[in-house]
C-alpha atoms as a PDB file:
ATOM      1  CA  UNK A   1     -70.300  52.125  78.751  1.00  0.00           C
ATOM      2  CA  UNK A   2     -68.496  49.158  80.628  1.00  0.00           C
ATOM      3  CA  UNK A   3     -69.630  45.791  79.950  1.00  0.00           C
ATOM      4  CA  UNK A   4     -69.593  45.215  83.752  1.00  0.00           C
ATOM      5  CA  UNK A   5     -70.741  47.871  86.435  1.00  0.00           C
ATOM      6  CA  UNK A   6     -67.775  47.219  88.849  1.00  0.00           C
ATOM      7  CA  UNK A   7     -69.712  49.713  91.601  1.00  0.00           C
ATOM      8  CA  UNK A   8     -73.041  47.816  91.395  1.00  0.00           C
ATOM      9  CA  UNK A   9     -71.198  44.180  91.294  1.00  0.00           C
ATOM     10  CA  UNK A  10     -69.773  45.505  94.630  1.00  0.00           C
ATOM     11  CA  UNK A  11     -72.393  46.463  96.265  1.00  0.00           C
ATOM     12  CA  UNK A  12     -74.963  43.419  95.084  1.00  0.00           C
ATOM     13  CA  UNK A  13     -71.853  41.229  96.272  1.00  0.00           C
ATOM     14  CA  UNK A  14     -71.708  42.780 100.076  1.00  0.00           C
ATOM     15  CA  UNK A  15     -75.694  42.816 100.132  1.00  0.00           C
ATOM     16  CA  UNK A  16     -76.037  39.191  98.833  1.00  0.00           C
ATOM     17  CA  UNK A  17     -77.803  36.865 101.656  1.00  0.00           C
ATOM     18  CA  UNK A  18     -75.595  33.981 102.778  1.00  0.00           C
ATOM     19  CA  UNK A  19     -75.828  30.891 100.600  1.00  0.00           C
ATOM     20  CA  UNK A  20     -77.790  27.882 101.453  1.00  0.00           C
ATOM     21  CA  UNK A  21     -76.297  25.949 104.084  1.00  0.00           C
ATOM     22  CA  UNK A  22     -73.937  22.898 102.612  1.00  0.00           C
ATOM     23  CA  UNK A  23     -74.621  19.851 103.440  1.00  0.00           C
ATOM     24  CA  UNK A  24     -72.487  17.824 106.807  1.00  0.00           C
ATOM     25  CA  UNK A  25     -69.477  16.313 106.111  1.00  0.00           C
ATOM     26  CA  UNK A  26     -66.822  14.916 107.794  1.00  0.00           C
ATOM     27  CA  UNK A  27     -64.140  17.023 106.906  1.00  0.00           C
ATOM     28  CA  UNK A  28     -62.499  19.461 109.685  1.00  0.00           C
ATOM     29  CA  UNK A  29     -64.439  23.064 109.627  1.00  0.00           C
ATOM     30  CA  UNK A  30     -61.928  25.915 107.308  1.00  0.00           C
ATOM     31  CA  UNK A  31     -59.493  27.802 110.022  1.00  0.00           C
ATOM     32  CA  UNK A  32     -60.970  31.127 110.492  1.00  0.00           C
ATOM     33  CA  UNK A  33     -59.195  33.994 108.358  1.00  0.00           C
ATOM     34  CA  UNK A  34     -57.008  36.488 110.596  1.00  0.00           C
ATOM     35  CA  UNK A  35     -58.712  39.404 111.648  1.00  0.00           C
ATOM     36  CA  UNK A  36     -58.545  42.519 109.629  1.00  0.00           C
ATOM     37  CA  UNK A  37     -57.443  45.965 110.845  1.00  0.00           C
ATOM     38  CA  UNK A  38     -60.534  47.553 109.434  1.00  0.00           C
ATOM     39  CA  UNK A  39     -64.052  46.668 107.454  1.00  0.00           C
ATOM     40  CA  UNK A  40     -63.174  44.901 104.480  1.00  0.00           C
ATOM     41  CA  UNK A  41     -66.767  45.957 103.325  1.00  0.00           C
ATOM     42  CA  UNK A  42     -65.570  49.713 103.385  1.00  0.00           C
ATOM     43  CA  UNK A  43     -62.562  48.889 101.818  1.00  0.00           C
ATOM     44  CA  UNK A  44     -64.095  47.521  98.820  1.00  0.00           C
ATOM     45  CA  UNK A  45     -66.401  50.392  98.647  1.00  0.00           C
ATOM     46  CA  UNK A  46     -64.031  53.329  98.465  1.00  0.00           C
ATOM     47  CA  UNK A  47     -61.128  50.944  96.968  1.00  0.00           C
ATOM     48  CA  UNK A  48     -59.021  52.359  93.552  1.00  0.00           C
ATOM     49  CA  UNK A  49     -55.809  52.607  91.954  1.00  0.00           C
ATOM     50  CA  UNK A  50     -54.110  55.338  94.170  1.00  0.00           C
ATOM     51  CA  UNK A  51     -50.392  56.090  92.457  1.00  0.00           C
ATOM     52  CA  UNK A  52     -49.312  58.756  95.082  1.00  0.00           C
ATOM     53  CA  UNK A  53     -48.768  59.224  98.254  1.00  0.00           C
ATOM     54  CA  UNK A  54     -47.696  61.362 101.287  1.00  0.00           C
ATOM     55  CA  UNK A  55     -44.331  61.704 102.348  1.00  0.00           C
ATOM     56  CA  UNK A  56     -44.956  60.121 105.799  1.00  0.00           C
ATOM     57  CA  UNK A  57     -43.710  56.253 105.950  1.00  0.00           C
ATOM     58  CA  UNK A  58     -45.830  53.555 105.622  1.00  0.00           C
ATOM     59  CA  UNK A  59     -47.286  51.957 109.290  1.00  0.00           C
ATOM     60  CA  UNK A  60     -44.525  48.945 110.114  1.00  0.00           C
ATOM     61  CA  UNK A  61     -47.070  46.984 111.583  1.00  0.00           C
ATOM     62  CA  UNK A  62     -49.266  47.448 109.086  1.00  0.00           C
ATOM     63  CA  UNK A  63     -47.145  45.517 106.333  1.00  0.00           C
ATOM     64  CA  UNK A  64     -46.387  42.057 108.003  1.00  0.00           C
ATOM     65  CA  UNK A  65     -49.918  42.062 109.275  1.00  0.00           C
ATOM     66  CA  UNK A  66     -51.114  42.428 105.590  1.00  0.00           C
ATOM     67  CA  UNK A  67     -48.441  39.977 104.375  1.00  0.00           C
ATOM     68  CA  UNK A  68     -49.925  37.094 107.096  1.00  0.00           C
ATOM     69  CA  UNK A  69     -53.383  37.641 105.968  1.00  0.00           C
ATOM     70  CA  UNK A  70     -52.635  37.635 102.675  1.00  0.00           C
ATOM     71  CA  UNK A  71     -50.354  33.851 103.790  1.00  0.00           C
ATOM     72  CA  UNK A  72     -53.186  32.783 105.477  1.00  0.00           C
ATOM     73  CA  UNK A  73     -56.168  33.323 102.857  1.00  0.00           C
ATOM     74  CA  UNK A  74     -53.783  31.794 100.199  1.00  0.00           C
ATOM     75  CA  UNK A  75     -52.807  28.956 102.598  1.00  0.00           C
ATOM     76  CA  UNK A  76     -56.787  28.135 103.442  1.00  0.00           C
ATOM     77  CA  UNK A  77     -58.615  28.846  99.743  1.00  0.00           C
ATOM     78  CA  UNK A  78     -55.611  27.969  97.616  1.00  0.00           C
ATOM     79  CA  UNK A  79     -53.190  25.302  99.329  1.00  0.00           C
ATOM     80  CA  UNK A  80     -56.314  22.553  99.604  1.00  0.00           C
ATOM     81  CA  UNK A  81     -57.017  22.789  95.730  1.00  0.00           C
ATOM     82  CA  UNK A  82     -53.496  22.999  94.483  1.00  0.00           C
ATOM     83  CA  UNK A  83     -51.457  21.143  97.021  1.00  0.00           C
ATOM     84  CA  UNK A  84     -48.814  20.956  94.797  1.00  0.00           C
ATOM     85  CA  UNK A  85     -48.826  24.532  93.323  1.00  0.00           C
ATOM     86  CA  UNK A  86     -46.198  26.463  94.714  1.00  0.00           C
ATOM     87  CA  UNK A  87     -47.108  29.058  97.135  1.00  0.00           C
ATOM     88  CA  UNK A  88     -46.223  32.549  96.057  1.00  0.00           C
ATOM     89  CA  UNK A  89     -43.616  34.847  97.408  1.00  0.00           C
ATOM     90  CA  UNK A  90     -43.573  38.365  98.577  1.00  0.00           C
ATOM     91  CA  UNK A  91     -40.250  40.615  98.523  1.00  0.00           C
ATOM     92  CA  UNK A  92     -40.428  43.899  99.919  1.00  0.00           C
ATOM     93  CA  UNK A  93     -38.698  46.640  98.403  1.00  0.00           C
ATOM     94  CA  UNK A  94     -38.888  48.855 101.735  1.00  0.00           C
ATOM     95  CA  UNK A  95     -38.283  52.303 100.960  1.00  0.00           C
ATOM     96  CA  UNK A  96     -39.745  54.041 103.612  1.00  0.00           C
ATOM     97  CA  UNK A  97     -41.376  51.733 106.249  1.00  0.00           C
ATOM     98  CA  UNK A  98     -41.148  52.490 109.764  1.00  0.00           C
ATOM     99  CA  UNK A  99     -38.765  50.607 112.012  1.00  0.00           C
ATOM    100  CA  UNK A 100     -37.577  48.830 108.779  1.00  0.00           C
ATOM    101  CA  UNK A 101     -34.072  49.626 107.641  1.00  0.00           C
ATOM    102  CA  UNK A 102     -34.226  50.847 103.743  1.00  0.00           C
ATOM    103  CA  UNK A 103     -33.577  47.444 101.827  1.00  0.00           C
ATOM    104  CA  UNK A 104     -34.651  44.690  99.957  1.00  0.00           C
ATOM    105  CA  UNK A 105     -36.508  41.701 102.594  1.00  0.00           C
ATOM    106  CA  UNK A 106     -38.171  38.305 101.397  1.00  0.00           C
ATOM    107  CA  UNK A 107     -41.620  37.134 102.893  1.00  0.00           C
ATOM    108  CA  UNK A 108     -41.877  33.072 102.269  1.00  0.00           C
ATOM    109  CA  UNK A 109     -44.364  30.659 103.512  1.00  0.00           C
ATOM    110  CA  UNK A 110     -43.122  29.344 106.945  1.00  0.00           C
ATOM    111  CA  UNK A 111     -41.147  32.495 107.863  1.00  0.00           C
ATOM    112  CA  UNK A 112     -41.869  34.377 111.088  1.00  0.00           C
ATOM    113  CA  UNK A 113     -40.904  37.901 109.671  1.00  0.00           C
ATOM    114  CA  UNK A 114     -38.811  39.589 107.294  1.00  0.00           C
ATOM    115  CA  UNK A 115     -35.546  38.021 105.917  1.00  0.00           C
ATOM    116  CA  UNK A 116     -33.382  40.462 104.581  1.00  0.00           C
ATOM    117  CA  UNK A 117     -31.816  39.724 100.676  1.00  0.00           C
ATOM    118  CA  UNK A 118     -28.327  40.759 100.285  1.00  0.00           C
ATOM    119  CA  UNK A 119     -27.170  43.990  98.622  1.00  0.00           C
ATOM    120  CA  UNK A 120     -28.492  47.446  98.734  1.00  0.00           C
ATOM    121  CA  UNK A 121     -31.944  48.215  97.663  1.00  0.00           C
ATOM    122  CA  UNK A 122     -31.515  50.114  94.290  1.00  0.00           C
ATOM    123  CA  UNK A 123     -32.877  53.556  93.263  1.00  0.00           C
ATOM    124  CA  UNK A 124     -36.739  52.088  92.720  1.00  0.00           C
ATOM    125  CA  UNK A 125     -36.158  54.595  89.607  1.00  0.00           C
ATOM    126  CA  UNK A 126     -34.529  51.602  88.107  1.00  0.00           C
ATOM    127  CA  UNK A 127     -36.536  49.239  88.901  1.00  0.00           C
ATOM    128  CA  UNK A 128     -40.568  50.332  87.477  1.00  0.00           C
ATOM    129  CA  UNK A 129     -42.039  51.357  83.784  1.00  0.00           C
ATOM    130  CA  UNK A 130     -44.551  54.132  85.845  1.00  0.00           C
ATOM    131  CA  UNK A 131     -42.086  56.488  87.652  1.00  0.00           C
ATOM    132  CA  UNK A 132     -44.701  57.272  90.005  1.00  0.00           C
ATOM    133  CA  UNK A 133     -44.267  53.746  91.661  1.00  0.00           C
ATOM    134  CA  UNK A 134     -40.959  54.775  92.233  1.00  0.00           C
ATOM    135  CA  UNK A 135     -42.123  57.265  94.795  1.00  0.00           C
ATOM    136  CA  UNK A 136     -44.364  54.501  96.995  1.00  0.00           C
ATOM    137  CA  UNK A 137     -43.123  53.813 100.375  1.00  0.00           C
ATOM    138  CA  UNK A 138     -43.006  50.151  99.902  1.00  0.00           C
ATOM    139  CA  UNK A 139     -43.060  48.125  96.895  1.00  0.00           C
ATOM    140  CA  UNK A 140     -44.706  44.344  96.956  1.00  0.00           C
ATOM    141  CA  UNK A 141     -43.110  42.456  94.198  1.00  0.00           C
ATOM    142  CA  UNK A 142     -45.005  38.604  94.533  1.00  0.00           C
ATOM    143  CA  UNK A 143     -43.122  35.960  92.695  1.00  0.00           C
ATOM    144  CA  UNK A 144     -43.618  32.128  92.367  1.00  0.00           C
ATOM    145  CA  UNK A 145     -41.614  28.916  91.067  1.00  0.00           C
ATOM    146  CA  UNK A 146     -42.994  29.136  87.687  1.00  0.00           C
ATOM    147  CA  UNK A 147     -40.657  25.999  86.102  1.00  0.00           C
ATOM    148  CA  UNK A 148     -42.038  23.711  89.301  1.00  0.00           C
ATOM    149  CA  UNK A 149     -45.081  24.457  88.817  1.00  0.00           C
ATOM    150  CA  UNK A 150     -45.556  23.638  85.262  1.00  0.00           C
ATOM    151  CA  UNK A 151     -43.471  20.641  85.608  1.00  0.00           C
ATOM    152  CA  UNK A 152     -46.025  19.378  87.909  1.00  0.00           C
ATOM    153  CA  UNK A 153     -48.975  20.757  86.384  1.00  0.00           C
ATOM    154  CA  UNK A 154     -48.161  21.094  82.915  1.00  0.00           C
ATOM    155  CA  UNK A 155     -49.043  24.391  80.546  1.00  0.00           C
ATOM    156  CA  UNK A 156     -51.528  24.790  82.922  1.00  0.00           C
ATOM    157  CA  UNK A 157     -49.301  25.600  85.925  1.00  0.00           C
ATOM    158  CA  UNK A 158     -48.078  29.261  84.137  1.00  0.00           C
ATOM    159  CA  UNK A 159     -51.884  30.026  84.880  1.00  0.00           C
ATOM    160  CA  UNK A 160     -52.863  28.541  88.068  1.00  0.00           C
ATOM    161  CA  UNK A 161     -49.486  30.459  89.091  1.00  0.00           C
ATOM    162  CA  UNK A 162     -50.393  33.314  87.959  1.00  0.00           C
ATOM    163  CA  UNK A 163     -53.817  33.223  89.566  1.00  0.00           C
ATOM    164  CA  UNK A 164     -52.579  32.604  93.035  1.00  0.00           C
ATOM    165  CA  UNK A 165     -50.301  35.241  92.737  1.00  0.00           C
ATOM    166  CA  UNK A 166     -52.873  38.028  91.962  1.00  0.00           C
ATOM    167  CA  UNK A 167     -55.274  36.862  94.659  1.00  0.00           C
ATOM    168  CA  UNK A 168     -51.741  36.594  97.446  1.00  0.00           C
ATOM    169  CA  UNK A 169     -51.436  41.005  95.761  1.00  0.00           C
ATOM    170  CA  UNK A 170     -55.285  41.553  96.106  1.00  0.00           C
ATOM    171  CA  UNK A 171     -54.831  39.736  99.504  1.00  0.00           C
ATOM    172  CA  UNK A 172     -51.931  41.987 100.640  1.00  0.00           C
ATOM    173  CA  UNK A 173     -53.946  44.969  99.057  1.00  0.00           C
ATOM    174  CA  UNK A 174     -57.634  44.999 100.516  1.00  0.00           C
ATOM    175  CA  UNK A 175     -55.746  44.242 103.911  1.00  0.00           C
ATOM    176  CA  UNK A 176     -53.729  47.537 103.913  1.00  0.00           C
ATOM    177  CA  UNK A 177     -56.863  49.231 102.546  1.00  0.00           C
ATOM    178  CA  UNK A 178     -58.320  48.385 105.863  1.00  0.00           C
ATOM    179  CA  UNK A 179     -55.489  48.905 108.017  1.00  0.00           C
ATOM    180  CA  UNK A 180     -55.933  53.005 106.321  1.00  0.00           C
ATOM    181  CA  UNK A 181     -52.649  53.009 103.195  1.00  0.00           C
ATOM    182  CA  UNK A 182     -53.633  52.858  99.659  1.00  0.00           C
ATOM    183  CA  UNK A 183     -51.924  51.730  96.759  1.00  0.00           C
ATOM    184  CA  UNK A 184     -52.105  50.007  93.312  1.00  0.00           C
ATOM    185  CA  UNK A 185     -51.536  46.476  91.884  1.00  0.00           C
ATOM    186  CA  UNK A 186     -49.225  46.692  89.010  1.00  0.00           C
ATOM    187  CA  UNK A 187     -47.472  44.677  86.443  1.00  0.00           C
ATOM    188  CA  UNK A 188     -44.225  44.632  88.552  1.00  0.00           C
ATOM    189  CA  UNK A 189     -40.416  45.891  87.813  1.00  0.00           C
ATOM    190  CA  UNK A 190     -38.768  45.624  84.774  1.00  0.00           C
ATOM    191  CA  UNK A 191     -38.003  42.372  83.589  1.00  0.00           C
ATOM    192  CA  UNK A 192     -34.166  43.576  83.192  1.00  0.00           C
ATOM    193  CA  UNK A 193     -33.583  45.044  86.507  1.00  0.00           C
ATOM    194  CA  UNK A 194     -35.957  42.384  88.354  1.00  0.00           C
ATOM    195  CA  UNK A 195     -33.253  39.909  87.253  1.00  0.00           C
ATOM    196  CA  UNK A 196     -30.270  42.088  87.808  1.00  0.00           C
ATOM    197  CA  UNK A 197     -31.124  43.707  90.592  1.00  0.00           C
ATOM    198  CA  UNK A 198     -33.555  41.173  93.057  1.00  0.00           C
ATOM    199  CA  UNK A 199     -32.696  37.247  91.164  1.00  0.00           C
ATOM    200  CA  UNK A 200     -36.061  36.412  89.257  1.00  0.00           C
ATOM    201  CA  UNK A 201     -34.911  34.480  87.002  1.00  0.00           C
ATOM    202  CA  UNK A 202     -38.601  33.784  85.015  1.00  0.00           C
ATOM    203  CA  UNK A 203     -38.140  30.347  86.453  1.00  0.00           C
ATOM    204  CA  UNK A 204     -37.841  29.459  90.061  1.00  0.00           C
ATOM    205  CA  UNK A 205     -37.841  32.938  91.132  1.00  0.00           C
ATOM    206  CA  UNK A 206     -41.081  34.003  88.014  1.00  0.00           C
ATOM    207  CA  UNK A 207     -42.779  37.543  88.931  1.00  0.00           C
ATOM    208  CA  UNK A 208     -46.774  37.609  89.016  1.00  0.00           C
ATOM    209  CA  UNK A 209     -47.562  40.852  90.267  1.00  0.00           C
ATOM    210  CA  UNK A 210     -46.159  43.914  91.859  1.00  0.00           C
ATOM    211  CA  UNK A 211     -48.164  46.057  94.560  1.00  0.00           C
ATOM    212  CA  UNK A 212     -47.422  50.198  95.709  1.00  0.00           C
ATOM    213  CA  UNK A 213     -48.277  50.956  99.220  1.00  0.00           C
ATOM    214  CA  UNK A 214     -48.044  53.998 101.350  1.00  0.00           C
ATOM    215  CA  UNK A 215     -50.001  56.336 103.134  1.00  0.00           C
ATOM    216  CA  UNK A 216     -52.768  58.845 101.761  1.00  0.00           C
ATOM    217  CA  UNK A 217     -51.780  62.134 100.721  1.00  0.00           C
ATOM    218  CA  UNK A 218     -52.942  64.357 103.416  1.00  0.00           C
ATOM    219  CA  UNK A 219     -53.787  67.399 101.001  1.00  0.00           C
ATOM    220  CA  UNK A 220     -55.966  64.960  98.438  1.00  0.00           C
ATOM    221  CA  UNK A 221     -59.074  63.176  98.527  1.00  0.00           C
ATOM    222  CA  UNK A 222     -60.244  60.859 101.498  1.00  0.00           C
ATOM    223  CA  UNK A 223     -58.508  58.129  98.683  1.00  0.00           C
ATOM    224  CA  UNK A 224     -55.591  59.967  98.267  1.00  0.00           C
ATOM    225  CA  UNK A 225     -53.678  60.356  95.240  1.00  0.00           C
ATOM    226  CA  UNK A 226     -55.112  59.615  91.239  1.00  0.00           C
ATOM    227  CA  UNK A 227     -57.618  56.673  90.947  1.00  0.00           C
ATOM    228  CA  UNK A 228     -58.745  55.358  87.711  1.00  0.00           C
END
């Protein structure tokens, strides 16, 4: 039996009554968080590890809206407490993404849209441990300056990186669970072919996480695909 009951945690988390009302301050209200395409609350009811999908491309306006939320949450929670952590970064392996040309494009803070990285985006075959990753429609690989951060924050700043960059993936995840995809968070590429093949160096270019996204698998569950 699991020393936490993930389901129940869920579910007493959505049904919890607002907290007590915090005392006035002076500071400036938090900037609301962008609107999601869908419930968030039925997202993380039916949410799981989905490793296949349908051979339809993923929504293209799905992605970059689920890229800004995930900006904006990590700009709003994170950037106040850390001000000088380094804010992660998204690149986009784009296999399959409609209106976006197959290849490899860089999401940083600041950026209005999708810059493209040079070369060719290689055979994702290459690139992941789990070959069924290889068959997602888009792969979300976040990475952060891992040698700034720990020069500024000490042993300390590999975690607090490392932190931001799973909630910036969970971000980027729950908000294509509600705009209808499904996916899986995931250790990333291979260490070898990350550095050959899209620059992270494990210092100012450090992977944190990787994310698959696509669209459900028409023939499977409402979920779509395997779920553990």
């Amino acid at each position: 039996m699991p020393l936490i009951d993930i389901g129940r945690l869920t579910e007493d988390l959505l049904t919890a009554p607002p907290a007590s009302t915090p005392p006035a301050t002076h500071e400036p209200p938090p900037r609301a968080p962008v609107a999601l395409p869908g419930s968030p609350v039925e997202a993380l009811r039916r949410r799981g590890a989905v490793r296949a999908w349908s051979h339809e491309p993923l929504d293209g306006t799905l992605l970059p809206r689920a890229l800004d939320y995930a900006r904006e949450q990590d700009a709003r929670l994170w950037q106040p407490a850390f001000p000088e952590l380094p804010s992660p970064v998204a690149t986009v392996l784009a296999h399959s993404v409609e209106g976006l040309p197959r290849g490899v494009y860089r999401y940083g803070a600041g950026a209005p849209g999708p810059t493209p990285e040079p070369g060719e985006l290689p055979p994702l075959e290459d690139l992941v441990l789990q070959l069924e990753f290889a068959q997602a429609p888009a792969v979300v690989v976040v990475h952060g300056d891992l040698a700034t951060a720990v020069a500024r924050y000490g042993v300390t700043g590999h975690r607090q990186l490392l932190a931001r960059g799973a909630a910036f993936a969970h971000s980027v995840w729950l908000a294509s669970l509600c705009g209808g995809a499904v996916g899986s968070v995931f250790a990333g590429v291979l260490s070898a072919a990350g550095r050959n093949h899209l620059g992270l160096d494990g210092a100012g270019r450090a992977q944190l996480l990787g994310l698959a996204l696509g669209p459900p698998r028409r023939s499977a569950s409402p979920e779509g695909g395997s779920r553990r």
